[in-house]
C-alpha atoms as a PDB file:
ATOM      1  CA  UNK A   1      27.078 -14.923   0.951  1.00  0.00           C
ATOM      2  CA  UNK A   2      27.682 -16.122  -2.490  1.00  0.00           C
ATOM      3  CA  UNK A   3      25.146 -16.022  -5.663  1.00  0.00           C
ATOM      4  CA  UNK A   4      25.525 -16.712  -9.297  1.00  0.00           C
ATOM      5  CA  UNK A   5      29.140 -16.306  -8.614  1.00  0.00           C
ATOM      6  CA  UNK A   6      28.494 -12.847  -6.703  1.00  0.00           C
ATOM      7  CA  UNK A   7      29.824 -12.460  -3.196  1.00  0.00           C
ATOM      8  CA  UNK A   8      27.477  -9.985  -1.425  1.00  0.00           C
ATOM      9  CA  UNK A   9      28.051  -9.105   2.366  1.00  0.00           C
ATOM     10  CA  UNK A  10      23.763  -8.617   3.815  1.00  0.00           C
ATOM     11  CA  UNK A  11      23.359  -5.004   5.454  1.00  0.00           C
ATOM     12  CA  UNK A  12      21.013  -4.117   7.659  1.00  0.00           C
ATOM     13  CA  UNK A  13      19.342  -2.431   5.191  1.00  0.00           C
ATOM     14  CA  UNK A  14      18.982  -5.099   2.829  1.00  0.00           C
ATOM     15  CA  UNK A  15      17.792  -7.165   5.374  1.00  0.00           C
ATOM     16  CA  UNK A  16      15.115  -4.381   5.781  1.00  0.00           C
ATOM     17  CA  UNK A  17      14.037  -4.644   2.541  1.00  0.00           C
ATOM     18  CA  UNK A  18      13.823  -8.198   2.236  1.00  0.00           C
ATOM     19  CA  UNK A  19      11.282  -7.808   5.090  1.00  0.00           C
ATOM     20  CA  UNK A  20       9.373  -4.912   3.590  1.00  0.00           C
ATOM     21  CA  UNK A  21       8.802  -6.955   0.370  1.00  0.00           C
ATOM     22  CA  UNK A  22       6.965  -9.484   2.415  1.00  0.00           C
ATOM     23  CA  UNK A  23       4.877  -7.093   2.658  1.00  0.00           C
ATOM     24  CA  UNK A  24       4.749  -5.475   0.096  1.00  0.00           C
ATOM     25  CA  UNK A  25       4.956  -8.232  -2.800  1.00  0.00           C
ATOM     26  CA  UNK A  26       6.467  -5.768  -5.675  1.00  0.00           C
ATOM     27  CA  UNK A  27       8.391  -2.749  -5.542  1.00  0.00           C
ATOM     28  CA  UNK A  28      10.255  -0.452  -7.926  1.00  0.00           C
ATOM     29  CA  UNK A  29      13.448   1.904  -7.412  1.00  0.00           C
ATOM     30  CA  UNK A  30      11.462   5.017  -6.035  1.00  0.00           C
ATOM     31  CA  UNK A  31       9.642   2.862  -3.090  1.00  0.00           C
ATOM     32  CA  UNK A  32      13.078   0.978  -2.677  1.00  0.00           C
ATOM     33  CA  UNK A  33      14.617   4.220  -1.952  1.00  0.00           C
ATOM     34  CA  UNK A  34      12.522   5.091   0.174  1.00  0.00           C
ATOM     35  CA  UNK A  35      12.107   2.021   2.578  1.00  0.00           C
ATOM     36  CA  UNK A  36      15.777   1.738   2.440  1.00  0.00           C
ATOM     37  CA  UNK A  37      16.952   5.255   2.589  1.00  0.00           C
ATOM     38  CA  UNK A  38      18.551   5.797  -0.462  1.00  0.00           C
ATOM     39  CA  UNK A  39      19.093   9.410  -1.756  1.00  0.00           C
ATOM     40  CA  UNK A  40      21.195   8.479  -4.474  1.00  0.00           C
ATOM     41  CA  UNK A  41      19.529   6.695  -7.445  1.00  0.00           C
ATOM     42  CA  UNK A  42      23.086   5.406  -8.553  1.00  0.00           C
ATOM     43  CA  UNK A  43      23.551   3.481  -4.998  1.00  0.00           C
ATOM     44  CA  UNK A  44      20.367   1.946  -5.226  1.00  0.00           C
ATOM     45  CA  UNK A  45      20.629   0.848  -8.359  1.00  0.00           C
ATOM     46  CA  UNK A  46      23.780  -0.903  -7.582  1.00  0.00           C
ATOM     47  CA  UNK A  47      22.256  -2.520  -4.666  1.00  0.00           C
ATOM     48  CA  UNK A  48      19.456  -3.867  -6.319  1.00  0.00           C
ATOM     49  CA  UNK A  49      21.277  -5.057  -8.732  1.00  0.00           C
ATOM     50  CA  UNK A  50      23.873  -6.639  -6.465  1.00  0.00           C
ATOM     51  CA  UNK A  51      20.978  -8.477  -4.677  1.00  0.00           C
ATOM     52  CA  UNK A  52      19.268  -9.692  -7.979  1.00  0.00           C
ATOM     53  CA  UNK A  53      22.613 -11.358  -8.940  1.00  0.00           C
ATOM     54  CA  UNK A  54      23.151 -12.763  -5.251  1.00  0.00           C
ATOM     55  CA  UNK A  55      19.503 -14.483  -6.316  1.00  0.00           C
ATOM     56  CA  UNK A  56      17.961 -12.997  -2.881  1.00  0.00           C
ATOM     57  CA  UNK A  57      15.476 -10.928  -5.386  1.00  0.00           C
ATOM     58  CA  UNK A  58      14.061 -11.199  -8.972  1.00  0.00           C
ATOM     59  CA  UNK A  59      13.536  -8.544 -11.512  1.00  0.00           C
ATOM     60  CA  UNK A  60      10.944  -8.616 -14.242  1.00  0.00           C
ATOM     61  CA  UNK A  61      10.133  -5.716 -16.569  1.00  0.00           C
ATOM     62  CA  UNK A  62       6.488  -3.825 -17.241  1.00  0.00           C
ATOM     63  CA  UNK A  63       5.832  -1.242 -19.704  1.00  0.00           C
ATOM     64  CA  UNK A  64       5.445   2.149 -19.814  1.00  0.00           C
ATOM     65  CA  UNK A  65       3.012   4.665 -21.204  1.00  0.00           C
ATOM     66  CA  UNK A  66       5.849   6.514 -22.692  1.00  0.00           C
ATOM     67  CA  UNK A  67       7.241   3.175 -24.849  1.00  0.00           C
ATOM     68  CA  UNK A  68       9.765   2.336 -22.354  1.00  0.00           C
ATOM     69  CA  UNK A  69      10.264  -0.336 -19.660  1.00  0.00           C
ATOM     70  CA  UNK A  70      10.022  -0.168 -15.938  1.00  0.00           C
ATOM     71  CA  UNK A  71      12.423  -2.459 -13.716  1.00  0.00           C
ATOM     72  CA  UNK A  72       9.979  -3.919 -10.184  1.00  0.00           C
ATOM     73  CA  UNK A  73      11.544  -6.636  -7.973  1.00  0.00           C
ATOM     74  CA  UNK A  74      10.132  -8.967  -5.959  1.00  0.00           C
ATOM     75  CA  UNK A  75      11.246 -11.518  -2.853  1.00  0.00           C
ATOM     76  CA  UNK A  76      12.928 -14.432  -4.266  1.00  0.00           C
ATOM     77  CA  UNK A  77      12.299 -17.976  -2.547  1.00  0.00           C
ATOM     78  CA  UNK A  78      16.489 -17.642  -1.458  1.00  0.00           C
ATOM     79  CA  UNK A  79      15.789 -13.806  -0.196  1.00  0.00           C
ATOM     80  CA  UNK A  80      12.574 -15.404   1.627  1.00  0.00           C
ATOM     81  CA  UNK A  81      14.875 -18.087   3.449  1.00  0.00           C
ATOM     82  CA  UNK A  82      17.359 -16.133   4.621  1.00  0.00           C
ATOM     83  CA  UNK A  83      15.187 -14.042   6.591  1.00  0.00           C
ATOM     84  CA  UNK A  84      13.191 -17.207   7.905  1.00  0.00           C
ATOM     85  CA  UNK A  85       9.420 -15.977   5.840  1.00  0.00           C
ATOM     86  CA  UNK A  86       7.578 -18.136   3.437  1.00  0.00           C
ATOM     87  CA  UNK A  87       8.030 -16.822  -0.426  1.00  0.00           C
ATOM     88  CA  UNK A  88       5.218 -14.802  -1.312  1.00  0.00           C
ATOM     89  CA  UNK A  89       7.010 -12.947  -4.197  1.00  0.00           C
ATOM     90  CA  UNK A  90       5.208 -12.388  -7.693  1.00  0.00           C
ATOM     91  CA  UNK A  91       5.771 -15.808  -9.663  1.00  0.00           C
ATOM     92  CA  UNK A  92       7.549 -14.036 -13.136  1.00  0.00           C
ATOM     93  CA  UNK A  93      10.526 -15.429 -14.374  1.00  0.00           C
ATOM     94  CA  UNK A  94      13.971 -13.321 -13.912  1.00  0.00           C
ATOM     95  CA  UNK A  95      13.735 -10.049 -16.527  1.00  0.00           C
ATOM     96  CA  UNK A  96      10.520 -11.060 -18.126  1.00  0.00           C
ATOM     97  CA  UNK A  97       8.604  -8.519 -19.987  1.00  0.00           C
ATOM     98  CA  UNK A  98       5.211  -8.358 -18.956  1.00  0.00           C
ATOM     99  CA  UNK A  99       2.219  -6.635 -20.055  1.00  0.00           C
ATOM    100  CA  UNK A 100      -0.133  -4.140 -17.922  1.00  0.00           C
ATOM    101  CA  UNK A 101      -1.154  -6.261 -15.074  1.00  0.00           C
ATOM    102  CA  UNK A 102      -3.836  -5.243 -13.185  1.00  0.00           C
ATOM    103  CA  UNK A 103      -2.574  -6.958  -9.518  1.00  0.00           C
ATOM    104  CA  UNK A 104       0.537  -5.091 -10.250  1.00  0.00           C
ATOM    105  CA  UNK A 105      -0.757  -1.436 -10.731  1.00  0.00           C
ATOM    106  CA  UNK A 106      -3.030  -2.399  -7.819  1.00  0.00           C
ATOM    107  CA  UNK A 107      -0.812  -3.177  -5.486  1.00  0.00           C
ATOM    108  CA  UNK A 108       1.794  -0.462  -6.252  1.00  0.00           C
ATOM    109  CA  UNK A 109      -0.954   1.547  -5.700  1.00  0.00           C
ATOM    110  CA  UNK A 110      -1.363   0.247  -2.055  1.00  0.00           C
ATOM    111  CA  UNK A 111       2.496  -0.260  -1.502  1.00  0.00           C
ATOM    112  CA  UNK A 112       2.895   3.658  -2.481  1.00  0.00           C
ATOM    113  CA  UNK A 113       0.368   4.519   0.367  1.00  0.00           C
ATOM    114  CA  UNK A 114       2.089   1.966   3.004  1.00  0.00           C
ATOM    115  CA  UNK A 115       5.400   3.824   2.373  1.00  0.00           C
ATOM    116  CA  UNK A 116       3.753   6.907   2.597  1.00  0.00           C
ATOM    117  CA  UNK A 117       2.383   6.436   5.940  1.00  0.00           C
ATOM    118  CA  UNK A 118       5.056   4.278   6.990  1.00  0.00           C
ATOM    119  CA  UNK A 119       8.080   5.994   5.792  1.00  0.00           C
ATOM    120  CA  UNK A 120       7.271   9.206   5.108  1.00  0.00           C
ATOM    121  CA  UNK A 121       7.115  12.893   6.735  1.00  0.00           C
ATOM    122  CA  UNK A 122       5.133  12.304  10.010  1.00  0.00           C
ATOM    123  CA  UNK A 123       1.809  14.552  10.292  1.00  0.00           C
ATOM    124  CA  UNK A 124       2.661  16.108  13.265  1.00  0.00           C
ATOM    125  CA  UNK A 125       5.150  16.177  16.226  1.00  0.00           C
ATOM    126  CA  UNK A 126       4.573  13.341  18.872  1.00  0.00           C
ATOM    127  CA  UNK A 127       2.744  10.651  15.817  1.00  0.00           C
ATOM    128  CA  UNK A 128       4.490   7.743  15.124  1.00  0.00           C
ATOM    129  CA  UNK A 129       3.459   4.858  12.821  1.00  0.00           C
ATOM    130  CA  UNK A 130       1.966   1.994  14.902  1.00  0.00           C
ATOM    131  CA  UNK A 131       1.412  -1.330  12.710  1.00  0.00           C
ATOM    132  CA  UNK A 132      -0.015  -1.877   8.891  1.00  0.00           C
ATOM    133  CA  UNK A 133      -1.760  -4.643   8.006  1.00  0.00           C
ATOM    134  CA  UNK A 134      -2.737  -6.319   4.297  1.00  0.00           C
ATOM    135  CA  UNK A 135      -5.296  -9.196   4.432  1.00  0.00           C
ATOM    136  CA  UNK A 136      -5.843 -12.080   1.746  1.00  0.00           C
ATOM    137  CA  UNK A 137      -9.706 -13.536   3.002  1.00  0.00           C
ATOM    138  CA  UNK A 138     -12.434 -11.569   4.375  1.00  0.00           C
ATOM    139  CA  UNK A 139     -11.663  -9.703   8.002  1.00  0.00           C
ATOM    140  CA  UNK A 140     -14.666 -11.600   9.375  1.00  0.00           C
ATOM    141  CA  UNK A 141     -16.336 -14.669   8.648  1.00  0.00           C
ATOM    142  CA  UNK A 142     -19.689 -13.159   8.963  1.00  0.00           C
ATOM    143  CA  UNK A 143     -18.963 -10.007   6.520  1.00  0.00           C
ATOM    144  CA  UNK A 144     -17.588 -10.223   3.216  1.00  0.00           C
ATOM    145  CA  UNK A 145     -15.163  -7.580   3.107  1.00  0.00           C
ATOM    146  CA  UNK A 146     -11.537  -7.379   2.491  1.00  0.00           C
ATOM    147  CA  UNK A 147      -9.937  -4.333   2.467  1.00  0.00           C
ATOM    148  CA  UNK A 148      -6.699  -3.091   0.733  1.00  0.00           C
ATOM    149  CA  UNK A 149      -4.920  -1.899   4.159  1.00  0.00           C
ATOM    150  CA  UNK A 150      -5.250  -1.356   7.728  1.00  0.00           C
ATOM    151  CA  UNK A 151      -2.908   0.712   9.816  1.00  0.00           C
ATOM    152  CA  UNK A 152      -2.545   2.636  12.929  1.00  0.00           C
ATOM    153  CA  UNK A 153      -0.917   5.637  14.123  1.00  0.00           C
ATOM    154  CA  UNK A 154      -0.454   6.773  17.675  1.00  0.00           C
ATOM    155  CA  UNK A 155      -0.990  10.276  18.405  1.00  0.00           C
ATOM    156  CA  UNK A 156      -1.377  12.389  21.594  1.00  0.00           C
ATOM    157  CA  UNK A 157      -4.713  11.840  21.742  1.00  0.00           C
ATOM    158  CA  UNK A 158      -4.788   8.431  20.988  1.00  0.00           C
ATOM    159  CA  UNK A 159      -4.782   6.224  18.106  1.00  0.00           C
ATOM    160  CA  UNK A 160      -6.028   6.837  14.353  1.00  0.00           C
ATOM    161  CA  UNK A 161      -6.773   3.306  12.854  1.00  0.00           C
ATOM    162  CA  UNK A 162      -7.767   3.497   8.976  1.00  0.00           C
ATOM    163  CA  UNK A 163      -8.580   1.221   6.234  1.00  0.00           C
ATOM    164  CA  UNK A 164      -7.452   1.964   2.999  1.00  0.00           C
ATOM    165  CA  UNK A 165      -9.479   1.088  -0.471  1.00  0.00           C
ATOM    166  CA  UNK A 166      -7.981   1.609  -3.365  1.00  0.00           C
ATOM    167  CA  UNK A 167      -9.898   2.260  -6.185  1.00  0.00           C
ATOM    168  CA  UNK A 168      -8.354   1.574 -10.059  1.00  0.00           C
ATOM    169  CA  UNK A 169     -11.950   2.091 -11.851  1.00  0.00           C
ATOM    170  CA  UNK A 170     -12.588  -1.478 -12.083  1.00  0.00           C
ATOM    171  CA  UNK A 171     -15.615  -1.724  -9.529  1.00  0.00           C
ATOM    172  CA  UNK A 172     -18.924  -0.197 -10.370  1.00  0.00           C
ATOM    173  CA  UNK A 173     -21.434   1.376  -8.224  1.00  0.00           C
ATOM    174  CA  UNK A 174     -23.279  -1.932  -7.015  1.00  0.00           C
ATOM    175  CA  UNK A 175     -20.085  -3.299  -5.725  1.00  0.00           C
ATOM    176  CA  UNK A 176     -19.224  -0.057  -4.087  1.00  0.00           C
ATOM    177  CA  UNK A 177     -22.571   0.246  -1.879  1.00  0.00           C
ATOM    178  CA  UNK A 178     -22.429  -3.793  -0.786  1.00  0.00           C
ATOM    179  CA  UNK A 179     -18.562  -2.443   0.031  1.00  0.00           C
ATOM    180  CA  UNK A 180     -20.429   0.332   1.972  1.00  0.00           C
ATOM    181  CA  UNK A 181     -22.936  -1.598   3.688  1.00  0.00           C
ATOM    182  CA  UNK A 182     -19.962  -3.589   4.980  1.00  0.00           C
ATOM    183  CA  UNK A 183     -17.868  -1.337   6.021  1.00  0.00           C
ATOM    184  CA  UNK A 184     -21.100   0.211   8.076  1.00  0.00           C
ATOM    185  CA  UNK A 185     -22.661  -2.974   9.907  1.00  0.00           C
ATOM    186  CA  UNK A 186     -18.633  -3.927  10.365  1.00  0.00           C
ATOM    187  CA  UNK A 187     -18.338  -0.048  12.874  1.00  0.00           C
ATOM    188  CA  UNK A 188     -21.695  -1.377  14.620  1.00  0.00           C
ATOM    189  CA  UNK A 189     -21.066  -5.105  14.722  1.00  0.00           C
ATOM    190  CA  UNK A 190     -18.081  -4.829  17.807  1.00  0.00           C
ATOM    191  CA  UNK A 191     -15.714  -7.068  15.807  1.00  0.00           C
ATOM    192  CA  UNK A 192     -13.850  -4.570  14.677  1.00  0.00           C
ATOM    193  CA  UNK A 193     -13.301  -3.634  18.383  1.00  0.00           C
ATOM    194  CA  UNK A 194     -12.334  -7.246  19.331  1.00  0.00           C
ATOM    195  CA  UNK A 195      -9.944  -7.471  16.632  1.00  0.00           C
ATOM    196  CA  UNK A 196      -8.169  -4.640  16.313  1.00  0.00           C
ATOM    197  CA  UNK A 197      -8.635  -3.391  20.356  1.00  0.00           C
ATOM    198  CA  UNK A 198      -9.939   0.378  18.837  1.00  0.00           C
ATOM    199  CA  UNK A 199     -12.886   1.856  18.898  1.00  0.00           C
ATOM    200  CA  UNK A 200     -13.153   3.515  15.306  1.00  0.00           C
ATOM    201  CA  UNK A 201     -12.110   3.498  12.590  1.00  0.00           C
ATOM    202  CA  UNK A 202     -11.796   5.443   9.141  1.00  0.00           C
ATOM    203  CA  UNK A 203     -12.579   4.249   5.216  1.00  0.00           C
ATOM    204  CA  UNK A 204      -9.840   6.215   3.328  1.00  0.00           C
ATOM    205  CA  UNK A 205     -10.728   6.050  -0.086  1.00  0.00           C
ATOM    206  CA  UNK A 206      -7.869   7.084  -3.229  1.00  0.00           C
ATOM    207  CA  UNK A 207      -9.194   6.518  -6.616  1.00  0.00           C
ATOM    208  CA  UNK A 208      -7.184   7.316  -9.950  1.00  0.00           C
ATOM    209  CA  UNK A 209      -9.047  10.185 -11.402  1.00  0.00           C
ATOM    210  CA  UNK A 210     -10.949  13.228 -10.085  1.00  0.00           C
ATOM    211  CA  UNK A 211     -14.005  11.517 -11.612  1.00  0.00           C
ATOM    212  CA  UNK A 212     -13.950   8.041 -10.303  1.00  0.00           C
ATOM    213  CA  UNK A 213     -13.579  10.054  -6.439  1.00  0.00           C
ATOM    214  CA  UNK A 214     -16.910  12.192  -7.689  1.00  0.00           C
ATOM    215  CA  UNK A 215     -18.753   8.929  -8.402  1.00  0.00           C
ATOM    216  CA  UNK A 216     -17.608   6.738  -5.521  1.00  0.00           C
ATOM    217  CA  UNK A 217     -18.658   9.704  -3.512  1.00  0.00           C
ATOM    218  CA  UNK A 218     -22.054   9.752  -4.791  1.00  0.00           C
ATOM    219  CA  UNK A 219     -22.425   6.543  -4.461  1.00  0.00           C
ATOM    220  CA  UNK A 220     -21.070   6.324  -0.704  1.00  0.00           C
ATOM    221  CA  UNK A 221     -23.458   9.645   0.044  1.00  0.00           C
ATOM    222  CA  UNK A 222     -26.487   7.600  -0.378  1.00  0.00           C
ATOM    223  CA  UNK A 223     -25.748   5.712   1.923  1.00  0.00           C
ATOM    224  CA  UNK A 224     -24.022   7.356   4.827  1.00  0.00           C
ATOM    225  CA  UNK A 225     -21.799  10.638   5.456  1.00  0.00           C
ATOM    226  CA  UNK A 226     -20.046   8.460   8.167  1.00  0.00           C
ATOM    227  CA  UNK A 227     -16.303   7.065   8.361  1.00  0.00           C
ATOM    228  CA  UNK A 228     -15.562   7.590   4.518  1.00  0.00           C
ATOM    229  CA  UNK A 229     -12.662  10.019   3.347  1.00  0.00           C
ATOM    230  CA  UNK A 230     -11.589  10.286  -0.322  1.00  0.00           C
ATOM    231  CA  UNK A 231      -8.993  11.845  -2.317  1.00  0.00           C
ATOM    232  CA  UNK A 232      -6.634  11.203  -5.649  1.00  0.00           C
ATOM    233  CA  UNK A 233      -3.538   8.974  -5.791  1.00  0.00           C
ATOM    234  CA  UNK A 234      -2.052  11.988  -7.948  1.00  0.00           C
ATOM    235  CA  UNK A 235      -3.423  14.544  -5.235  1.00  0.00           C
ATOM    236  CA  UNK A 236      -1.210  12.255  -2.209  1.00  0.00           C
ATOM    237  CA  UNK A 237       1.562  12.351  -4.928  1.00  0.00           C
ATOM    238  CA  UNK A 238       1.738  16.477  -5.021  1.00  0.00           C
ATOM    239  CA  UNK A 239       0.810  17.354  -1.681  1.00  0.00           C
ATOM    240  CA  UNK A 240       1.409  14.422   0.695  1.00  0.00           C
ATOM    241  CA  UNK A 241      -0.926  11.708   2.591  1.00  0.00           C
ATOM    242  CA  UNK A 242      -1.744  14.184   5.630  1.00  0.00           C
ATOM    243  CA  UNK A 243      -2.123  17.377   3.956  1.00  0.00           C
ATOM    244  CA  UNK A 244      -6.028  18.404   3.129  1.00  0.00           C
ATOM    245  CA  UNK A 245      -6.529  16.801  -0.094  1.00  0.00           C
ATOM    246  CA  UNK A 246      -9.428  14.340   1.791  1.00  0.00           C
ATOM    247  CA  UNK A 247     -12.848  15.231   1.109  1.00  0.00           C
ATOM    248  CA  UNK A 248     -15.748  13.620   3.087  1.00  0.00           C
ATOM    249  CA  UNK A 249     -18.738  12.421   1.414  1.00  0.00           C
ATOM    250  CA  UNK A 250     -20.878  15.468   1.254  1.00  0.00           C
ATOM    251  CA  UNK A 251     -18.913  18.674   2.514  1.00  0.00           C
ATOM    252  CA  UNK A 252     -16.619  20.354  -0.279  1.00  0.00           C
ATOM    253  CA  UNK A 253     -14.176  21.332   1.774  1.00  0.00           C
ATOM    254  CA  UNK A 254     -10.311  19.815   1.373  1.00  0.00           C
ATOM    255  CA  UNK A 255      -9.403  18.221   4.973  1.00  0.00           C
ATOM    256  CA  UNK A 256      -6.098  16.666   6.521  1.00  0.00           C
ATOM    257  CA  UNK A 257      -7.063  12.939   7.327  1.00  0.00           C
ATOM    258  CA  UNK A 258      -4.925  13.224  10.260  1.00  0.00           C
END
């Protein structure tokens, strides 16, 4: 396949990422690594950069907090054709420099947990990652809730199905009960049982700071000590999505969500 002059022969796992970005929207080197099982950063580098010339993805620029700049690449409309999926790639022009961008941070956010659960070290022998799921208008008419996530794993003893909210510190403590109250007459409404064919599920809540989790706890507390499960983006970071770094609304004590 040819590109801005380039010649690039499609792997598999280019292919594979192409897909995942669907998905996931945006994605920098470490996540790209990961989804397409890279261990050396000068390979995937090379890729990347082979498939931004071939035009099949574009490259913008962010900032950093350290004064630098922070390549993320997204599905290009001629990467979205050639694996038959409509273009859903961020709209920035090729190497742009952009300022902090809340959607951005937000969604790496969410794509860091979808690798995690998706791609990384499975909890325990015999669990496999079922399905994820991302939603862009509320998961039922009747309730106005859309979450960040959804996905399944299937374990021995059945499924685990959880919904993920991610939490930046931009949503204050009226917007987190009505989120609550949702989430609540969603469990008791059946829907969630006709949709999804389970028969629970699990809020897993990852805020940004040690704080926000106190305060989204507090505010989740007086309301129920059902279904909700917190923890730290930086806590998953050091110790891993399964390992106990959850705590539940009330008890103190450090859980694996699995």
């Amino acid at each position: 396949m040819t590109g801005n002059d380039r010649r690039i022969v499609i792997q598999a796992r280019d292919e594979r990422l192409l897909r995942e970005l669907t998905v996931m929207r945006v994605a920098d080197r470490e996540l790209v690594k990961l989804v397409g099982g890279f261990r050396s950063t000068t390979r995937a580098n090379a890729r990347l950069l082979a498939l931004v010339n071939a035009g099949l993805l574009r490259r913008f620029f962010q900032g950093t907090t350290a004064g630098g700049k922070k390549a993320l690449y997204t599905l290009s409309s001629k990467g979205a054709q050639l694996i038959g999926s409509p273009c859903n790639g961020l709209r920035h022009r090729s190497d742009e420099m952009v300022t902090a961008n809340f959607f951005v941070a937000h969604q790496m956010a969410v794509n860091e947990i979808y690798c995690a659960a998706k791609y990384g070290t499975n909890p325990a022998q015999g669990v496999r990652f079922v399905r994820w799921l991302g939603f862009s208008a509320p998961i039922t008419p009747a309730i106005s809730l859309i979450p960040d996530g959804y996905f399944e794993l299937r374990t021995e003893q059945g499924a685990l199905a959880a919904f993920l909210e991610i939490d930046l510190g931009n949503e204050g403590a009226t917007v987190w009960k009505k989120k609550v109250q949702n989430y609540l007459r969603y469990a008791t409404s059946g829907e969630f049982e006709k949709r999804f064919g389970q028969t629970r599920f699990r809020v897993l809540v990852i805020t940004n700071s040690e704080s926000r989790l106190q305060a989204i706890r507090k505010t989740v507390r007086e309301v129920t000590e059902k279904i909700f499960w917190f923890t730290t983006l930086d806590a998953i970071r050091r110790e891993g999505l399964w390992n106990p770094v959850w705590l539940r609304p009330s008890n103190e004590t450090l859980r694996s969500s699995f």
